[in-house]
C-alpha atoms as a PDB file:
ATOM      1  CA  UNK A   1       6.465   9.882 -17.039  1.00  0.00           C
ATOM      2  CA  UNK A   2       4.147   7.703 -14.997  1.00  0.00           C
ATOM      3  CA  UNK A   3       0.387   8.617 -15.581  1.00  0.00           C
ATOM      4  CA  UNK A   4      -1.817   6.984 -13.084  1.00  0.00           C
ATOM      5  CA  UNK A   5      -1.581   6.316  -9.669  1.00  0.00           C
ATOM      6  CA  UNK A   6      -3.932   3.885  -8.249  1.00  0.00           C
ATOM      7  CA  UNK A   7      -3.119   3.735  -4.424  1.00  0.00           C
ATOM      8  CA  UNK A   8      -5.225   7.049  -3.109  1.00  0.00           C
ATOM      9  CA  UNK A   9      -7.442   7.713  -0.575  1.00  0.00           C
ATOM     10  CA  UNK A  10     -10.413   9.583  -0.210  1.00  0.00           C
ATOM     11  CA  UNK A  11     -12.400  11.250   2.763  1.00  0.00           C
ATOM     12  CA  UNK A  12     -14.966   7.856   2.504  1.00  0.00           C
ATOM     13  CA  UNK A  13     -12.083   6.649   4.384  1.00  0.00           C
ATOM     14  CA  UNK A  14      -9.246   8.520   6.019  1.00  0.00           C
ATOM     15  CA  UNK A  15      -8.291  10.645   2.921  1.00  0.00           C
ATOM     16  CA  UNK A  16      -8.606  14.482   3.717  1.00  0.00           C
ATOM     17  CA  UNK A  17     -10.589  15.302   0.150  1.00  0.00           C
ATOM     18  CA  UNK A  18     -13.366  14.053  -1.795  1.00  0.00           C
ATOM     19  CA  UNK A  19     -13.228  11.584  -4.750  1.00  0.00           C
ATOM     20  CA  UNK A  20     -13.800  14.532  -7.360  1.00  0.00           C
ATOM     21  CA  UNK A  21     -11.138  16.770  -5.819  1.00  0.00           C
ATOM     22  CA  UNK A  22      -9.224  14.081  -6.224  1.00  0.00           C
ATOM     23  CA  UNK A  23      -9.838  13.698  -9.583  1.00  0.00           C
ATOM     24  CA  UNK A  24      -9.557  17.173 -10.756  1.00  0.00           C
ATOM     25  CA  UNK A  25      -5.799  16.869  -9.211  1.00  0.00           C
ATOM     26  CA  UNK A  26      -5.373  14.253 -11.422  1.00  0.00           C
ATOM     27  CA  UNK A  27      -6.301  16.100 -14.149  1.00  0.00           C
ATOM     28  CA  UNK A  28      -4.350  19.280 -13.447  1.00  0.00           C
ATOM     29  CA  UNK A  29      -1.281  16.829 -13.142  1.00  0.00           C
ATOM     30  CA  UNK A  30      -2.361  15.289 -16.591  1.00  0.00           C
ATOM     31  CA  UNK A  31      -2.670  11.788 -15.453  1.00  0.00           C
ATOM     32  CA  UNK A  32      -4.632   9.024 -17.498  1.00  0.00           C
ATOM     33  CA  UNK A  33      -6.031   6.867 -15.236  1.00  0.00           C
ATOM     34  CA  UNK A  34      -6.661   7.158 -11.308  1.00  0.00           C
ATOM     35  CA  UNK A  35      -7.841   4.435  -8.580  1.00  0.00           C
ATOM     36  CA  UNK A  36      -8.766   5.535  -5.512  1.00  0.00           C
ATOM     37  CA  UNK A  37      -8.291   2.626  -3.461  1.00  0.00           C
ATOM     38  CA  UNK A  38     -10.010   3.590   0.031  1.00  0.00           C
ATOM     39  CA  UNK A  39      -9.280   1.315   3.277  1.00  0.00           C
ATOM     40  CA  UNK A  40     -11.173  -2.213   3.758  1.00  0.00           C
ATOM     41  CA  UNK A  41     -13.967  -2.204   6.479  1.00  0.00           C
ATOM     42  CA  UNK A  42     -12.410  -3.692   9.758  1.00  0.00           C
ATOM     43  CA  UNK A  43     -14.523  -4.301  12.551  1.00  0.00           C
ATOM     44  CA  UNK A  44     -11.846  -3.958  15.093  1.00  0.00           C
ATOM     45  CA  UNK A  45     -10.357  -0.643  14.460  1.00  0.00           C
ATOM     46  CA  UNK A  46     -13.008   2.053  12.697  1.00  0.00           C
ATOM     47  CA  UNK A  47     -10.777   4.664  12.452  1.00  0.00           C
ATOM     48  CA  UNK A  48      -9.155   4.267   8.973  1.00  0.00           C
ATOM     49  CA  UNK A  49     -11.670   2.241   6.971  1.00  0.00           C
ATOM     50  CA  UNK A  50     -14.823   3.107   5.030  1.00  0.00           C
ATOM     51  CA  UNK A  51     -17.657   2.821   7.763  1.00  0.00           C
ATOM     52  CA  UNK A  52     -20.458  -0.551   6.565  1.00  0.00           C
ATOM     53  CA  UNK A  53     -23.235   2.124   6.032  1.00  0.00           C
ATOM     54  CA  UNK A  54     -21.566   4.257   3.554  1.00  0.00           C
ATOM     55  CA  UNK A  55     -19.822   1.137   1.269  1.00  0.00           C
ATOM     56  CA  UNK A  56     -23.294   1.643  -0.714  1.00  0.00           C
ATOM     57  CA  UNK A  57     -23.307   5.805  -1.516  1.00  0.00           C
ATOM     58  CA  UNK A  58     -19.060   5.060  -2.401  1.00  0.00           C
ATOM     59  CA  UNK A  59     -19.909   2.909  -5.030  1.00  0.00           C
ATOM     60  CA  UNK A  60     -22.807   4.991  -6.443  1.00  0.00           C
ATOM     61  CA  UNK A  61     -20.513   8.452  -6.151  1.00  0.00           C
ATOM     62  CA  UNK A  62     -17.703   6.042  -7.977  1.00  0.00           C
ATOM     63  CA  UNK A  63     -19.944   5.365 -10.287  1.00  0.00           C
ATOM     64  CA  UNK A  64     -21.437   8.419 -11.446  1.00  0.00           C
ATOM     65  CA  UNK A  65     -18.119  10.199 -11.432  1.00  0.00           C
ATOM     66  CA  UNK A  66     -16.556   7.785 -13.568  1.00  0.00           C
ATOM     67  CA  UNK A  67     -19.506   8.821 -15.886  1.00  0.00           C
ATOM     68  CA  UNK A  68     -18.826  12.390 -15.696  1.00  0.00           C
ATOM     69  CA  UNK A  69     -15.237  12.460 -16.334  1.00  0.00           C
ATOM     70  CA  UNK A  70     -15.179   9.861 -19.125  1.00  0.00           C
ATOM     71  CA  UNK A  71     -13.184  11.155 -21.474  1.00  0.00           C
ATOM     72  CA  UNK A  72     -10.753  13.096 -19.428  1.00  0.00           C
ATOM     73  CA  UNK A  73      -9.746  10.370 -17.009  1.00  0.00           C
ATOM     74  CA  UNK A  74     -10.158   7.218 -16.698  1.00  0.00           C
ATOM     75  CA  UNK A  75     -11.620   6.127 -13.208  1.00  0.00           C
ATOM     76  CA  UNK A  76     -11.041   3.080 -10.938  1.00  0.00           C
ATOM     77  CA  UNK A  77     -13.114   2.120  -7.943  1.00  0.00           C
ATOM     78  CA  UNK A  78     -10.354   0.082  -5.732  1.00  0.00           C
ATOM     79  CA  UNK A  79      -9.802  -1.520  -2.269  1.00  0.00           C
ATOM     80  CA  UNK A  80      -6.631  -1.073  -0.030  1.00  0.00           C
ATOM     81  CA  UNK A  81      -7.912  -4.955   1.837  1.00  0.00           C
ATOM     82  CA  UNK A  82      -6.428  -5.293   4.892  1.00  0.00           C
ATOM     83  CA  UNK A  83      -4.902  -9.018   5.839  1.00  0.00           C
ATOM     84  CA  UNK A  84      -7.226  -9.050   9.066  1.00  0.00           C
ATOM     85  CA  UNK A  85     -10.174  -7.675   7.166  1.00  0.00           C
ATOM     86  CA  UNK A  86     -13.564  -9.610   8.344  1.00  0.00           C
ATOM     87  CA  UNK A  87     -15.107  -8.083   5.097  1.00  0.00           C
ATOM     88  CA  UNK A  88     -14.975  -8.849   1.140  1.00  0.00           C
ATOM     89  CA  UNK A  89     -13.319  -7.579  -1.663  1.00  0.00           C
ATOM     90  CA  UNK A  90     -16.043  -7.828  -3.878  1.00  0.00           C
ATOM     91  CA  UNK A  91     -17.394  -5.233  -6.512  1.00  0.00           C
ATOM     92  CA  UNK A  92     -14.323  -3.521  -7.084  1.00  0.00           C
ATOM     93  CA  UNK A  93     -12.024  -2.691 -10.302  1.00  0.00           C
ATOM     94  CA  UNK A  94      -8.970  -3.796  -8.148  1.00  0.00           C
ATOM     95  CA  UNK A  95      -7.741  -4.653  -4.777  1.00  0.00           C
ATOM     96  CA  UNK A  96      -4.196  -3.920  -3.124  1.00  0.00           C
ATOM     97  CA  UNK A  97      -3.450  -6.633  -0.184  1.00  0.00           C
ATOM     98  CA  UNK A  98      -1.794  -4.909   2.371  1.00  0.00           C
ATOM     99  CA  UNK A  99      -1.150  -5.759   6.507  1.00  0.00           C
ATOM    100  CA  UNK A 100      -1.189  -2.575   8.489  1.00  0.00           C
ATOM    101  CA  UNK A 101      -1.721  -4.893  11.866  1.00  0.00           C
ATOM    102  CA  UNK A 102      -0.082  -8.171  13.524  1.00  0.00           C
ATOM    103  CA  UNK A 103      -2.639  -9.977  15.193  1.00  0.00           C
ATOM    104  CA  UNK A 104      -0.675 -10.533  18.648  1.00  0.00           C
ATOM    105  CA  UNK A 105      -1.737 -12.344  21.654  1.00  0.00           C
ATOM    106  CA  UNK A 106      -5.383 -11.795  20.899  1.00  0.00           C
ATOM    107  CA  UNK A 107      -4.531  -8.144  20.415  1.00  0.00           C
ATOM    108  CA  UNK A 108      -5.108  -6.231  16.527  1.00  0.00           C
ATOM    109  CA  UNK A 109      -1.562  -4.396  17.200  1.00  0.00           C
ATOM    110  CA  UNK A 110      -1.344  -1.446  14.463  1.00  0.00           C
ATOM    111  CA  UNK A 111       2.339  -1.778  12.359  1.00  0.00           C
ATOM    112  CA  UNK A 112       2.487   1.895  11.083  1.00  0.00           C
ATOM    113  CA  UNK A 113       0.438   4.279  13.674  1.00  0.00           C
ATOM    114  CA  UNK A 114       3.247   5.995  15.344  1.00  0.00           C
ATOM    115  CA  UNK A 115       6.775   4.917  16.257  1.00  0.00           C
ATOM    116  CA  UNK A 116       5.763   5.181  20.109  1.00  0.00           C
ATOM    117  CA  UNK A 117       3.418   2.249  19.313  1.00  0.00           C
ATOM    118  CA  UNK A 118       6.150   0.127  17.199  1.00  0.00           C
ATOM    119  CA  UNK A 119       8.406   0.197  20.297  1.00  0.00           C
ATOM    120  CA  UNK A 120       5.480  -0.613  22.766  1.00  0.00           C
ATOM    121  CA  UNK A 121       4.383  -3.490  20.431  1.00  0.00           C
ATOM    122  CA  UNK A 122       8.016  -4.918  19.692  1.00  0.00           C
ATOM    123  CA  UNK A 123       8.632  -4.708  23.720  1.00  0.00           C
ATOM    124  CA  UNK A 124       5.492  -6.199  24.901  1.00  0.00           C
ATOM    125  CA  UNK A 125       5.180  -8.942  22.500  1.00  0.00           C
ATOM    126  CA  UNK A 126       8.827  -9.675  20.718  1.00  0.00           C
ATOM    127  CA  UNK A 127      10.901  -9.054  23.737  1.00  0.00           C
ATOM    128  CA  UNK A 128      12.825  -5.587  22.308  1.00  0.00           C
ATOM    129  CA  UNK A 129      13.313  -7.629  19.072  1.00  0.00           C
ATOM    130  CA  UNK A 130      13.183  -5.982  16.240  1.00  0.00           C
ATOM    131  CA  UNK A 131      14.526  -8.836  14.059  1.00  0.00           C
ATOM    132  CA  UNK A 132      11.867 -11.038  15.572  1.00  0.00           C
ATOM    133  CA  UNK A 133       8.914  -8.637  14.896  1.00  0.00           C
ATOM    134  CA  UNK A 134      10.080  -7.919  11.145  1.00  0.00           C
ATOM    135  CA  UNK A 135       9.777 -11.752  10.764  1.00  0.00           C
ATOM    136  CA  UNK A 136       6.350 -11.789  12.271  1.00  0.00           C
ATOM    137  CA  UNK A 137       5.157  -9.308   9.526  1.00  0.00           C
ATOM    138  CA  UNK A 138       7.137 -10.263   6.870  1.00  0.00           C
ATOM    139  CA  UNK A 139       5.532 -13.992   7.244  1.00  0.00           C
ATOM    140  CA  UNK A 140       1.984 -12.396   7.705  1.00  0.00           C
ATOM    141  CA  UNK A 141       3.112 -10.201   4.090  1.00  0.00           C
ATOM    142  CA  UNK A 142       3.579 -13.396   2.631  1.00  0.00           C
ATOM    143  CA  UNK A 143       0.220 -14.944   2.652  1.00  0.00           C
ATOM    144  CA  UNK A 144      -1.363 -11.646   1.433  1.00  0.00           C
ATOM    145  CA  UNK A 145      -2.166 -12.481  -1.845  1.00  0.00           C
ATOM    146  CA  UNK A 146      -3.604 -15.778  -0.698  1.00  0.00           C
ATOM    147  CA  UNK A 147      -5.642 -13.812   1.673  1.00  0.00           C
ATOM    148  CA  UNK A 148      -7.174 -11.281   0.291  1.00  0.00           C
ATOM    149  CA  UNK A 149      -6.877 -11.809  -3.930  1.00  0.00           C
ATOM    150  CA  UNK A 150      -5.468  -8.897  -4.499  1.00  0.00           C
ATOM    151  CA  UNK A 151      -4.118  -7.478  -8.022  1.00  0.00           C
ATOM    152  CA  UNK A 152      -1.573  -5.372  -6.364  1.00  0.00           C
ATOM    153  CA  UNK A 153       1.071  -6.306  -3.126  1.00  0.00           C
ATOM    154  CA  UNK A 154       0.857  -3.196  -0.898  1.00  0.00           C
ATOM    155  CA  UNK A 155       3.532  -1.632   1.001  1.00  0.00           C
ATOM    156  CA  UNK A 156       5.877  -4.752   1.377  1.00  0.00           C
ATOM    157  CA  UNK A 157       8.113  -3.262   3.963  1.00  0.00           C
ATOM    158  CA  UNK A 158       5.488  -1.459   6.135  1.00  0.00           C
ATOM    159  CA  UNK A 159       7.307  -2.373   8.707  1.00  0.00           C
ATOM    160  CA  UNK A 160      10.320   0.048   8.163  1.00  0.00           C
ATOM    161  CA  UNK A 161       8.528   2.822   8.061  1.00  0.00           C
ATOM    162  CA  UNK A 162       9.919   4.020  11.274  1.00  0.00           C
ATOM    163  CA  UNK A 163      13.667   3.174  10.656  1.00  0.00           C
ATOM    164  CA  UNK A 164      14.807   6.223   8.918  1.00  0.00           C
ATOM    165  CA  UNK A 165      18.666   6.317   9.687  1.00  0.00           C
ATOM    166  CA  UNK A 166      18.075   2.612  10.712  1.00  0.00           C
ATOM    167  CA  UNK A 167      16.598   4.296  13.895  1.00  0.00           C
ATOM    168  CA  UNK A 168      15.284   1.080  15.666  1.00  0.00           C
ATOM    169  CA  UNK A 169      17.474  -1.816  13.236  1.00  0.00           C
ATOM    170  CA  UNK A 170      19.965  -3.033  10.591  1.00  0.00           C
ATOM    171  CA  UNK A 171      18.172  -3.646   6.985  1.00  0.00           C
ATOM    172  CA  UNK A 172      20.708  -5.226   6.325  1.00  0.00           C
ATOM    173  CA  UNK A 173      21.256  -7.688   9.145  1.00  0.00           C
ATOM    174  CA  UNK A 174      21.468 -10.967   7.930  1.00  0.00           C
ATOM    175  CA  UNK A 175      17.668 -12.071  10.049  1.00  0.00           C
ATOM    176  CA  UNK A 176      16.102  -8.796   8.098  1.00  0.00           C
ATOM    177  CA  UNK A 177      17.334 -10.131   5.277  1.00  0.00           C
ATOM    178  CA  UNK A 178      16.420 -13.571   5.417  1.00  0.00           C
ATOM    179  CA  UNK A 179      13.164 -12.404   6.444  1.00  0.00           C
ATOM    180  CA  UNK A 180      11.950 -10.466   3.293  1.00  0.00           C
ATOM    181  CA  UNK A 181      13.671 -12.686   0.844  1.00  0.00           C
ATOM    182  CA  UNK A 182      11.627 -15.748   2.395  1.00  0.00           C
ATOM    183  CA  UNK A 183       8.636 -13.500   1.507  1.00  0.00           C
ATOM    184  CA  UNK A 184       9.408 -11.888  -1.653  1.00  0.00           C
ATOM    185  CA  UNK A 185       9.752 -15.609  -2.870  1.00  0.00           C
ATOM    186  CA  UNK A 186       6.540 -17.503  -1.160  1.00  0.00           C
ATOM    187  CA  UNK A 187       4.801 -14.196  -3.367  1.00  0.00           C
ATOM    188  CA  UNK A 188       6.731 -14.443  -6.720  1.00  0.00           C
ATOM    189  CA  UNK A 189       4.928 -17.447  -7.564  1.00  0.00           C
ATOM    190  CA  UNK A 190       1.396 -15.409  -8.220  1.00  0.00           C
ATOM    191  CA  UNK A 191       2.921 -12.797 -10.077  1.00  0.00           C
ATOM    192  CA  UNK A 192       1.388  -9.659  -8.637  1.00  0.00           C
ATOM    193  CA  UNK A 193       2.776  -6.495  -9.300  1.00  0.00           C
ATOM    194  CA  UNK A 194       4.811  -5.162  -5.863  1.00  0.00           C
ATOM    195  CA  UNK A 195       4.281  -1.273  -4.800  1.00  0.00           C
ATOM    196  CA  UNK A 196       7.266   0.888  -4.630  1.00  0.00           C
ATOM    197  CA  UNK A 197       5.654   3.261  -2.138  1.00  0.00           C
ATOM    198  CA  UNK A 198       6.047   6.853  -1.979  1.00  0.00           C
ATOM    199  CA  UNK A 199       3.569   7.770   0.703  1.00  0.00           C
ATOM    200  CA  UNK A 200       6.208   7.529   3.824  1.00  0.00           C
ATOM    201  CA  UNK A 201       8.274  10.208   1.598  1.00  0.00           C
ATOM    202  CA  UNK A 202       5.155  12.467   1.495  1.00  0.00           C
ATOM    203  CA  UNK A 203       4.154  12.090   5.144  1.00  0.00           C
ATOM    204  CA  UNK A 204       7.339  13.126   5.855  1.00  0.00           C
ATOM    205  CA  UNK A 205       8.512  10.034   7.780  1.00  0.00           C
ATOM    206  CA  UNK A 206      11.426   8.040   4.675  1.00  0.00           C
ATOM    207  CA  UNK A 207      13.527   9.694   2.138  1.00  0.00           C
ATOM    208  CA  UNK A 208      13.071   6.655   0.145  1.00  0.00           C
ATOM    209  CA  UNK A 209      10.293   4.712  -0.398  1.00  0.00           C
ATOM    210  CA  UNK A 210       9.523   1.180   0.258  1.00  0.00           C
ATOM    211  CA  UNK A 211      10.853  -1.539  -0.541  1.00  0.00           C
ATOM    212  CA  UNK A 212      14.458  -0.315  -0.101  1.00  0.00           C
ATOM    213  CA  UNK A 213      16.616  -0.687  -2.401  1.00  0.00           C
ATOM    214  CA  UNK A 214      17.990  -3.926  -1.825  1.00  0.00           C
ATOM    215  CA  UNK A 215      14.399  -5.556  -1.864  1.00  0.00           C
ATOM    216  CA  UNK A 216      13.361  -3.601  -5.491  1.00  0.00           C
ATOM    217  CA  UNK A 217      16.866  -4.865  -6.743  1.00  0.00           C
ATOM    218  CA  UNK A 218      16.197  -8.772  -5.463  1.00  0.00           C
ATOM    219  CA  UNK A 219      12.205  -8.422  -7.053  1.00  0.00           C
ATOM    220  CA  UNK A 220      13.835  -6.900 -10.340  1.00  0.00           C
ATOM    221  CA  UNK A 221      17.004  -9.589 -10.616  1.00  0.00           C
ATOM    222  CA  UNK A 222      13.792 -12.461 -10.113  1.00  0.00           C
ATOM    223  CA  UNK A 223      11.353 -11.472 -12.365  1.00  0.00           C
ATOM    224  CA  UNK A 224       9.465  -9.516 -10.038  1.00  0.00           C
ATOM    225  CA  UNK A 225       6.907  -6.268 -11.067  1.00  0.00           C
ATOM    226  CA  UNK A 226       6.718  -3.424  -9.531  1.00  0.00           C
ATOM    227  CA  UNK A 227       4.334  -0.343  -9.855  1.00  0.00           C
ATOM    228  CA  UNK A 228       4.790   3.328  -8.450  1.00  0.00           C
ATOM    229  CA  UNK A 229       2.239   3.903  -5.953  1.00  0.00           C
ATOM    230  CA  UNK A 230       2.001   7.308  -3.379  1.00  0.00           C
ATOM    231  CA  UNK A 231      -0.727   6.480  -1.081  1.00  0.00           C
ATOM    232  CA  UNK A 232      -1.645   9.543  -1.448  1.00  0.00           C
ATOM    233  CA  UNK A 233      -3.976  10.615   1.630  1.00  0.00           C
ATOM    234  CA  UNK A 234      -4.661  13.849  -0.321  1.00  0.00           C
ATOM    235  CA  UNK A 235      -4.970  15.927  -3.696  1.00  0.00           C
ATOM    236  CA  UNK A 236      -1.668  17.569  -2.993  1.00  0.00           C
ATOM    237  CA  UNK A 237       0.670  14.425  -3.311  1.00  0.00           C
ATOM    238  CA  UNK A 238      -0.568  12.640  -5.807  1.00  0.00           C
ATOM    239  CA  UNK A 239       2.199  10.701  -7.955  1.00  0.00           C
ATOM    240  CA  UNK A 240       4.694  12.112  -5.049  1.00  0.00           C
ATOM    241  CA  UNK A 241       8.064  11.068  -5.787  1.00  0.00           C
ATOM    242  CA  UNK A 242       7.832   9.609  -9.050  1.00  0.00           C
ATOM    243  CA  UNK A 243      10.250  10.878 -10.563  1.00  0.00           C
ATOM    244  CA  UNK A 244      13.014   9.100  -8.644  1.00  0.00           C
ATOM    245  CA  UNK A 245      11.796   5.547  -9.717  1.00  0.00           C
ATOM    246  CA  UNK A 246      10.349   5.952 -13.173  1.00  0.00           C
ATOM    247  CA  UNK A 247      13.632   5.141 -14.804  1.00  0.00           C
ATOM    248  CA  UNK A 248      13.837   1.853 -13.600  1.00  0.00           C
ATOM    249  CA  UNK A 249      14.032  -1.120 -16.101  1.00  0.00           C
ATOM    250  CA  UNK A 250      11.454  -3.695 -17.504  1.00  0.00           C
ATOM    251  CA  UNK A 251      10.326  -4.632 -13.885  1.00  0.00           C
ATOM    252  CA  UNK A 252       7.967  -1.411 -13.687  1.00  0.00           C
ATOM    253  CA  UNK A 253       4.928  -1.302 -15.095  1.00  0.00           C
ATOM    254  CA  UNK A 254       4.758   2.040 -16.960  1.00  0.00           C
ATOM    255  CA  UNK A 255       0.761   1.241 -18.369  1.00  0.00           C
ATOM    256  CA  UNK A 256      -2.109   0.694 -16.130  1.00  0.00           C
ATOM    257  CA  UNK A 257      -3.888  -0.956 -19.175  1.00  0.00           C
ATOM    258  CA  UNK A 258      -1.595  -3.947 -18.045  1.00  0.00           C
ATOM    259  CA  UNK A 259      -3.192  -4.336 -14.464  1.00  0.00           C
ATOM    260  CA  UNK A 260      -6.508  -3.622 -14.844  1.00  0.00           C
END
């Protein structure tokens, strides 16, 4: 059984609960280690992210509740960067790189808002092509780590979130394909762990999370890592969906001790 999960979200950003109810989830599930990774400031959308005045009174609260539960779980102050982030990733235990937006025609355009926004976005800047905005992103994906330094790829395949049933394309048209693999191997090279995802499953939106299959099959067969993540927006689905992936080979990282 996986024990930590260090993709969460708190209410310092758009998580529904506090850090310590958080925490005391964690507990009751009788996990080792948890991160709460809380979105990047971005000056162009305030919605998600940790507002500038409070990044100050998250690290102190971090702080002193990583004092207060030492000894029943160990605590990690991390960053969910975003790609477009006009901000640093500095001061924190770890940082997940992940692109949530495609910066289009002088326009932040958001990837996984609704699927009412996907379609408006791939018909007002790709032309209806679906195959021509999964490039976009999946070339964006690829410079991540060089971006924002992060320990941990988030999210690879953001972009599907929407394509239960293969509701807007083919994953396994041969541009899709072509598309991922060129990223998966520009980010090999750094060797940073990839998420398999669960949060999509607990939102309600995948049966699966991301990557698919084929993509957690093509990281695994080239010496890829990969680490079980929920994205947990709340206490109640923490380490949601674990149990489908934990049996997976060598490629997952089973310890957190061996990313932070």
């Amino acid at each position: 059984m996986i024990r930590f999960d260090l993709h969460t979200h708190s209410n310092f950003s758009d998580g529904k609960d506090t850090p310590e109810e958080m925490i005391e989830s964690a507990i009751s599930l009788g996990l080792t280690c948890l991160g709460i990774s809380d979105h990047s400031y971005t000056s162009f959308d305030l919605g998600p992210c940790i507002p500038k005045e409070r990044l100050e009174e998250r690290r102190r609260v971090m702080a002193e509740l990583r004092e207060r539960y030492c000894g029943r779980i160990y605590l990690c102050s991390g960053i969910e960067q975003e790609y477009y982030s006009d901000f640093p990733a500095e001061g924190y235990d770890y940082v997940i790189g992940s692109v949530h937006y495609l910066l289009l025609d002088g326009e932040y355009c958001h990837v996984d808002n609704t699927p009412e926004m996907a379609r408006r976005m791939v018909e007002t800047h790709f032309g209806g092509d679906w195959y021509a905005y999964a490039a976009a992103y999946f070339d964006t994906v690829a410079d991540v780590v060089r971006r924002t330094g992060c320990d941990i790829i988030g999210h690879f395949d953001l972009v599907s979130k929407f394509n239960e049933k293969e509701r807007f394309f083919d994953e396994r048209h041969p541009r899709y394909v072509a598309a991922w693999q060129a990223a998966i191997d520009r980010l090999l090279p750094y060797g940073k762990p990839f998420e398999i995802n669960t949060g999509a499953m607990s939102r309600g939106w995948r049966t699966t999370a991301y990557p698919n299959a084929d993509m957690i099959g093509y990281l695994c067969d080239h010496g890829g890592r990969l680490i079980l993540s929920s994205d947990s927006h709340s206490k109640q689905t923490l380490c949601f969906g674990f149990e489908k992936y934990e049996r997976l080979g060598d490629c997952l990282i089973k310890n957190w001790e061996d990313i932070l």
